[in-house]
N, C-alpha and C. Protein backbone atom coordinates (compact mmCIF):
# COMPACT_ATOMS: atom_id res chain seq x y z
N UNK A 1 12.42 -34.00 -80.37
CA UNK A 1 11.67 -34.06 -79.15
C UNK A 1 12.38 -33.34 -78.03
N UNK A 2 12.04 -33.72 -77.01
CA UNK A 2 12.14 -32.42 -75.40
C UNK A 2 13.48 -33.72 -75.11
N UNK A 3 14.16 -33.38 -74.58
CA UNK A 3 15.58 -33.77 -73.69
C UNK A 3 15.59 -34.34 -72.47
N UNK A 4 15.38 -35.55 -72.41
CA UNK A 4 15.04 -36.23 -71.00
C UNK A 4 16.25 -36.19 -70.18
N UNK A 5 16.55 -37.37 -69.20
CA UNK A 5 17.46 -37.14 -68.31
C UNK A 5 18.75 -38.25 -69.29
N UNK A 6 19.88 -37.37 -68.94
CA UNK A 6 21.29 -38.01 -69.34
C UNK A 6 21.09 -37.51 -71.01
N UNK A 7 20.34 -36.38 -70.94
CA UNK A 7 20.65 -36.02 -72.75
C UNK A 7 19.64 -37.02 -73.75
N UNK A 8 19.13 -38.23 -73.18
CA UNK A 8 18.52 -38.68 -74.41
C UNK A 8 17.11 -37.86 -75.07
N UNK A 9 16.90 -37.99 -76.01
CA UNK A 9 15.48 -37.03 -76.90
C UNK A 9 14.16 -38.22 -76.46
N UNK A 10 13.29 -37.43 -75.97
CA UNK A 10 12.16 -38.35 -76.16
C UNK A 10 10.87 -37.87 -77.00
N UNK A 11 10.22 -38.88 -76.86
CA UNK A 11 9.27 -38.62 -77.94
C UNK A 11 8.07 -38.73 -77.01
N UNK A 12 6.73 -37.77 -77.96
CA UNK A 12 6.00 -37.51 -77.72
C UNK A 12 4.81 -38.93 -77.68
N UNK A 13 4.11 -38.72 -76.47
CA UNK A 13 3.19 -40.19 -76.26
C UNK A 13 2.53 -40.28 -77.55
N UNK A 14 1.92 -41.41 -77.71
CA UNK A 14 1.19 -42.30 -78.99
C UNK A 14 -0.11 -42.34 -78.25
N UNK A 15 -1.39 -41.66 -78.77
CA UNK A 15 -2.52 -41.70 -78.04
C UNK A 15 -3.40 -42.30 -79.58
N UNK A 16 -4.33 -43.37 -79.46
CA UNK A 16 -5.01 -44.11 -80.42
C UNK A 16 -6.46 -43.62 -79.56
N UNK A 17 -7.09 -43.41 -81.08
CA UNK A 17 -9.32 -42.81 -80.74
C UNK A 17 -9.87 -43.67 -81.91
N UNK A 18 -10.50 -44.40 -81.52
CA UNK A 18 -11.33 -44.91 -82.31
C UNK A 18 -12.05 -43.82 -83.34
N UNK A 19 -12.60 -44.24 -84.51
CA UNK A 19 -12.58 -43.61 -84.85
C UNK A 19 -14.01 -44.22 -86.10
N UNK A 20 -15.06 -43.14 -86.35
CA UNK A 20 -16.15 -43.96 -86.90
C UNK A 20 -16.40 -43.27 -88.13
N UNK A 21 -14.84 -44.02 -89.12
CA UNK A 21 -14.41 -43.73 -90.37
C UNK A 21 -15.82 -44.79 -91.04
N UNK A 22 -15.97 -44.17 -92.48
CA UNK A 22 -17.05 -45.09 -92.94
C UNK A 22 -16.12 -45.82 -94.14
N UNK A 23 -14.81 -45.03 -94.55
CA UNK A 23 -14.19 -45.99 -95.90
C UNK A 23 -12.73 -45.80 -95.62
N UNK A 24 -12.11 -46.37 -96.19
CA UNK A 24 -10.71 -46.13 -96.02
C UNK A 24 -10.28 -45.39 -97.23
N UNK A 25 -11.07 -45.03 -98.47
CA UNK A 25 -10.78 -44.70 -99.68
C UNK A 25 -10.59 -42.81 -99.74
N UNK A 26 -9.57 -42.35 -100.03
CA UNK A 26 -9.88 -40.92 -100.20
C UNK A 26 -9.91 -40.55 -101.79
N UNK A 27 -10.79 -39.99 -102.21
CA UNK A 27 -10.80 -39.17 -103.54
C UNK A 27 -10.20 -38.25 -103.77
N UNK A 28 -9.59 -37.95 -104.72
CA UNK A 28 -8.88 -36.98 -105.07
C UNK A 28 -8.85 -35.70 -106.90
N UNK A 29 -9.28 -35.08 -106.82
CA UNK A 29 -9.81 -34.37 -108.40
C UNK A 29 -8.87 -33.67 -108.90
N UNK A 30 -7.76 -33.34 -108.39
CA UNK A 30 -6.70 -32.37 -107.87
C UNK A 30 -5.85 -32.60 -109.75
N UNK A 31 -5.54 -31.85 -110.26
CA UNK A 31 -5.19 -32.33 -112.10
C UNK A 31 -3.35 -32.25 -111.55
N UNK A 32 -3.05 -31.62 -110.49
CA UNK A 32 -1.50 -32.13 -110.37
C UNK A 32 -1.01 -33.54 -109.63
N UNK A 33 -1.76 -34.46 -109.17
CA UNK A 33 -1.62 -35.55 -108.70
C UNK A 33 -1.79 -36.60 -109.64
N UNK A 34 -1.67 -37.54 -109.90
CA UNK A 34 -1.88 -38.44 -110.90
C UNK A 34 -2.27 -39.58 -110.63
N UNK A 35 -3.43 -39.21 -109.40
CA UNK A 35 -4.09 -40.32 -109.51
C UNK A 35 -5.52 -40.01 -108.79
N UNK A 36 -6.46 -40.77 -108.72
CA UNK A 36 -7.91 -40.27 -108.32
C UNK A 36 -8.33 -40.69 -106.72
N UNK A 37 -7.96 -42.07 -106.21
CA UNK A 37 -8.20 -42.46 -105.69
C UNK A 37 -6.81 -42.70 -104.45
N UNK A 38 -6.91 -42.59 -103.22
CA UNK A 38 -5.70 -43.47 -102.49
C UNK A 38 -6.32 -44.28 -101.82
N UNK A 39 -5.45 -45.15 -100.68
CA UNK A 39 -5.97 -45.54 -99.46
C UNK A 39 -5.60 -44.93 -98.21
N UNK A 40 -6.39 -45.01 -97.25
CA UNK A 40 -5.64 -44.32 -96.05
C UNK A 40 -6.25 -45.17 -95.27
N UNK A 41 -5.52 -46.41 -94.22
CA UNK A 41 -5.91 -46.88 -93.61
C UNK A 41 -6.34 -46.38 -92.17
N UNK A 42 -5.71 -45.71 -92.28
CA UNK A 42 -5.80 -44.92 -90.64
C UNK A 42 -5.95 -43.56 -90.35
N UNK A 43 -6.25 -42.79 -89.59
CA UNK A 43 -5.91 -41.16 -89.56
C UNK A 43 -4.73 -40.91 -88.43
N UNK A 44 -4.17 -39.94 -89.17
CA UNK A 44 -2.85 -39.64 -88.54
C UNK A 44 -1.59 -40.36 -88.79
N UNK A 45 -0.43 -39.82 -88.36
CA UNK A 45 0.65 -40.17 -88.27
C UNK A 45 1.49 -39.29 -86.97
N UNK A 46 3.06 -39.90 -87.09
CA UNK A 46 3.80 -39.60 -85.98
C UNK A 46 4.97 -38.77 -86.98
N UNK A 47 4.45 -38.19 -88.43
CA UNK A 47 5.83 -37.54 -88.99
C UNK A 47 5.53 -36.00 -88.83
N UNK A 48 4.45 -35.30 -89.28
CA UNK A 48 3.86 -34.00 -88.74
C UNK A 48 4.67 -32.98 -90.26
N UNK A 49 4.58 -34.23 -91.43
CA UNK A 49 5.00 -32.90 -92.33
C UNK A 49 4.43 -31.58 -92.50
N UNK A 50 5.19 -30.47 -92.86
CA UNK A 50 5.00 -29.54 -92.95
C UNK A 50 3.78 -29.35 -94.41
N UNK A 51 3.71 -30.56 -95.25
CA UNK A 51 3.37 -29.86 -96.12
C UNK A 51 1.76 -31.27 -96.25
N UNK A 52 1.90 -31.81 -95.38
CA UNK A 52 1.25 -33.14 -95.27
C UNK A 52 -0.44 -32.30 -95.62
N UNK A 53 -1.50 -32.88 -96.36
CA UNK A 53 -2.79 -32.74 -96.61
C UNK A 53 -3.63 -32.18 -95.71
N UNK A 54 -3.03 -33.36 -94.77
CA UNK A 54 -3.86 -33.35 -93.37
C UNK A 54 -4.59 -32.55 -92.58
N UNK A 55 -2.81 -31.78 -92.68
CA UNK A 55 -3.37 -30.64 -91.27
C UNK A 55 -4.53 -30.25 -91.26
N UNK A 56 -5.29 -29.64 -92.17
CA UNK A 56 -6.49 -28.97 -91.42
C UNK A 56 -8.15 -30.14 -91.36
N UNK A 57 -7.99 -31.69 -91.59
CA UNK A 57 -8.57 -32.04 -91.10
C UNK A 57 -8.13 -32.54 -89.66
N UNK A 58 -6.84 -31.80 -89.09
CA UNK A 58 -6.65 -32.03 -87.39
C UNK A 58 -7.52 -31.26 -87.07
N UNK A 59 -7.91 -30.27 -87.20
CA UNK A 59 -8.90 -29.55 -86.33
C UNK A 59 -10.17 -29.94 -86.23
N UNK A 60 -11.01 -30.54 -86.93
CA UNK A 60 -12.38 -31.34 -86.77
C UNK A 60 -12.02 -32.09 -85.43
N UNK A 61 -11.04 -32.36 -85.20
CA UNK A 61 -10.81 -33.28 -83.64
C UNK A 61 -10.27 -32.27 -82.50
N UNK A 62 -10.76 -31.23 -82.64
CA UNK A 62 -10.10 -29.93 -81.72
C UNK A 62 -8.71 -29.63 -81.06
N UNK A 63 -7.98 -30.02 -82.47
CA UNK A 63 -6.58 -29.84 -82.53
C UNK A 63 -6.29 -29.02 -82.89
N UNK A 64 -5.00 -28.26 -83.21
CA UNK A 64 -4.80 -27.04 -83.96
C UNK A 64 -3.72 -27.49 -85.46
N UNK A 65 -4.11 -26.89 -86.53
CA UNK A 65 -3.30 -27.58 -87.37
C UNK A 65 -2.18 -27.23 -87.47
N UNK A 66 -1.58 -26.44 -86.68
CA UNK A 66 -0.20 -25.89 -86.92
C UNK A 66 0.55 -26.88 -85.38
N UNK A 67 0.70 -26.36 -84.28
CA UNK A 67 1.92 -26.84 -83.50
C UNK A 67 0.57 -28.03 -82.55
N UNK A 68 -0.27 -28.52 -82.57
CA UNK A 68 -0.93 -29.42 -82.44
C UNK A 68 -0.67 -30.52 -83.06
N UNK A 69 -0.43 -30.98 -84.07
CA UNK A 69 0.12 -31.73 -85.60
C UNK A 69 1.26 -32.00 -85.35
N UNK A 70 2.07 -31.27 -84.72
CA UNK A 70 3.30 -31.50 -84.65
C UNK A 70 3.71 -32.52 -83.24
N UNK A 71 3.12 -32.40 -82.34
CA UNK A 71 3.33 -32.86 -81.27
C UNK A 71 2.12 -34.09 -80.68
């Protein structure tokens, strides 16, 4: 994160959107995963992997999936 005062790192605010998910279940067909089904209780996170699924359903929320995701 950005460098506040006296050197400590801070972190980027935590903003929560409701959100008018219909399942928590994601499918998956993918023959290198080994399994069909996950759960995802929530959308999003605060880790911003590089290699995370996600990213490009950030942009349906007019985010950008690259340095949007991250921050």
């Amino acid at each position: 994160g950005a460098a506040g005062h006296n050197g400590e790192t801070l972190s980027p605010e935590t903003i929560f959107y409701r959100d008018a998910s219909r399942t928590i279940l994601s499918r998956n067909d993918s023959p290198d995963v080994g399994f069909e089904v996950s759960i995802n209780p929530y959308r999003g996170c605060e880790h911003g992997c590089i290699y995370c699924y996600a990213r490009p359903t950030h942009e349906y929320l007019g985010f950008s999936a690259g340095l949007d995701f991250e921050s």
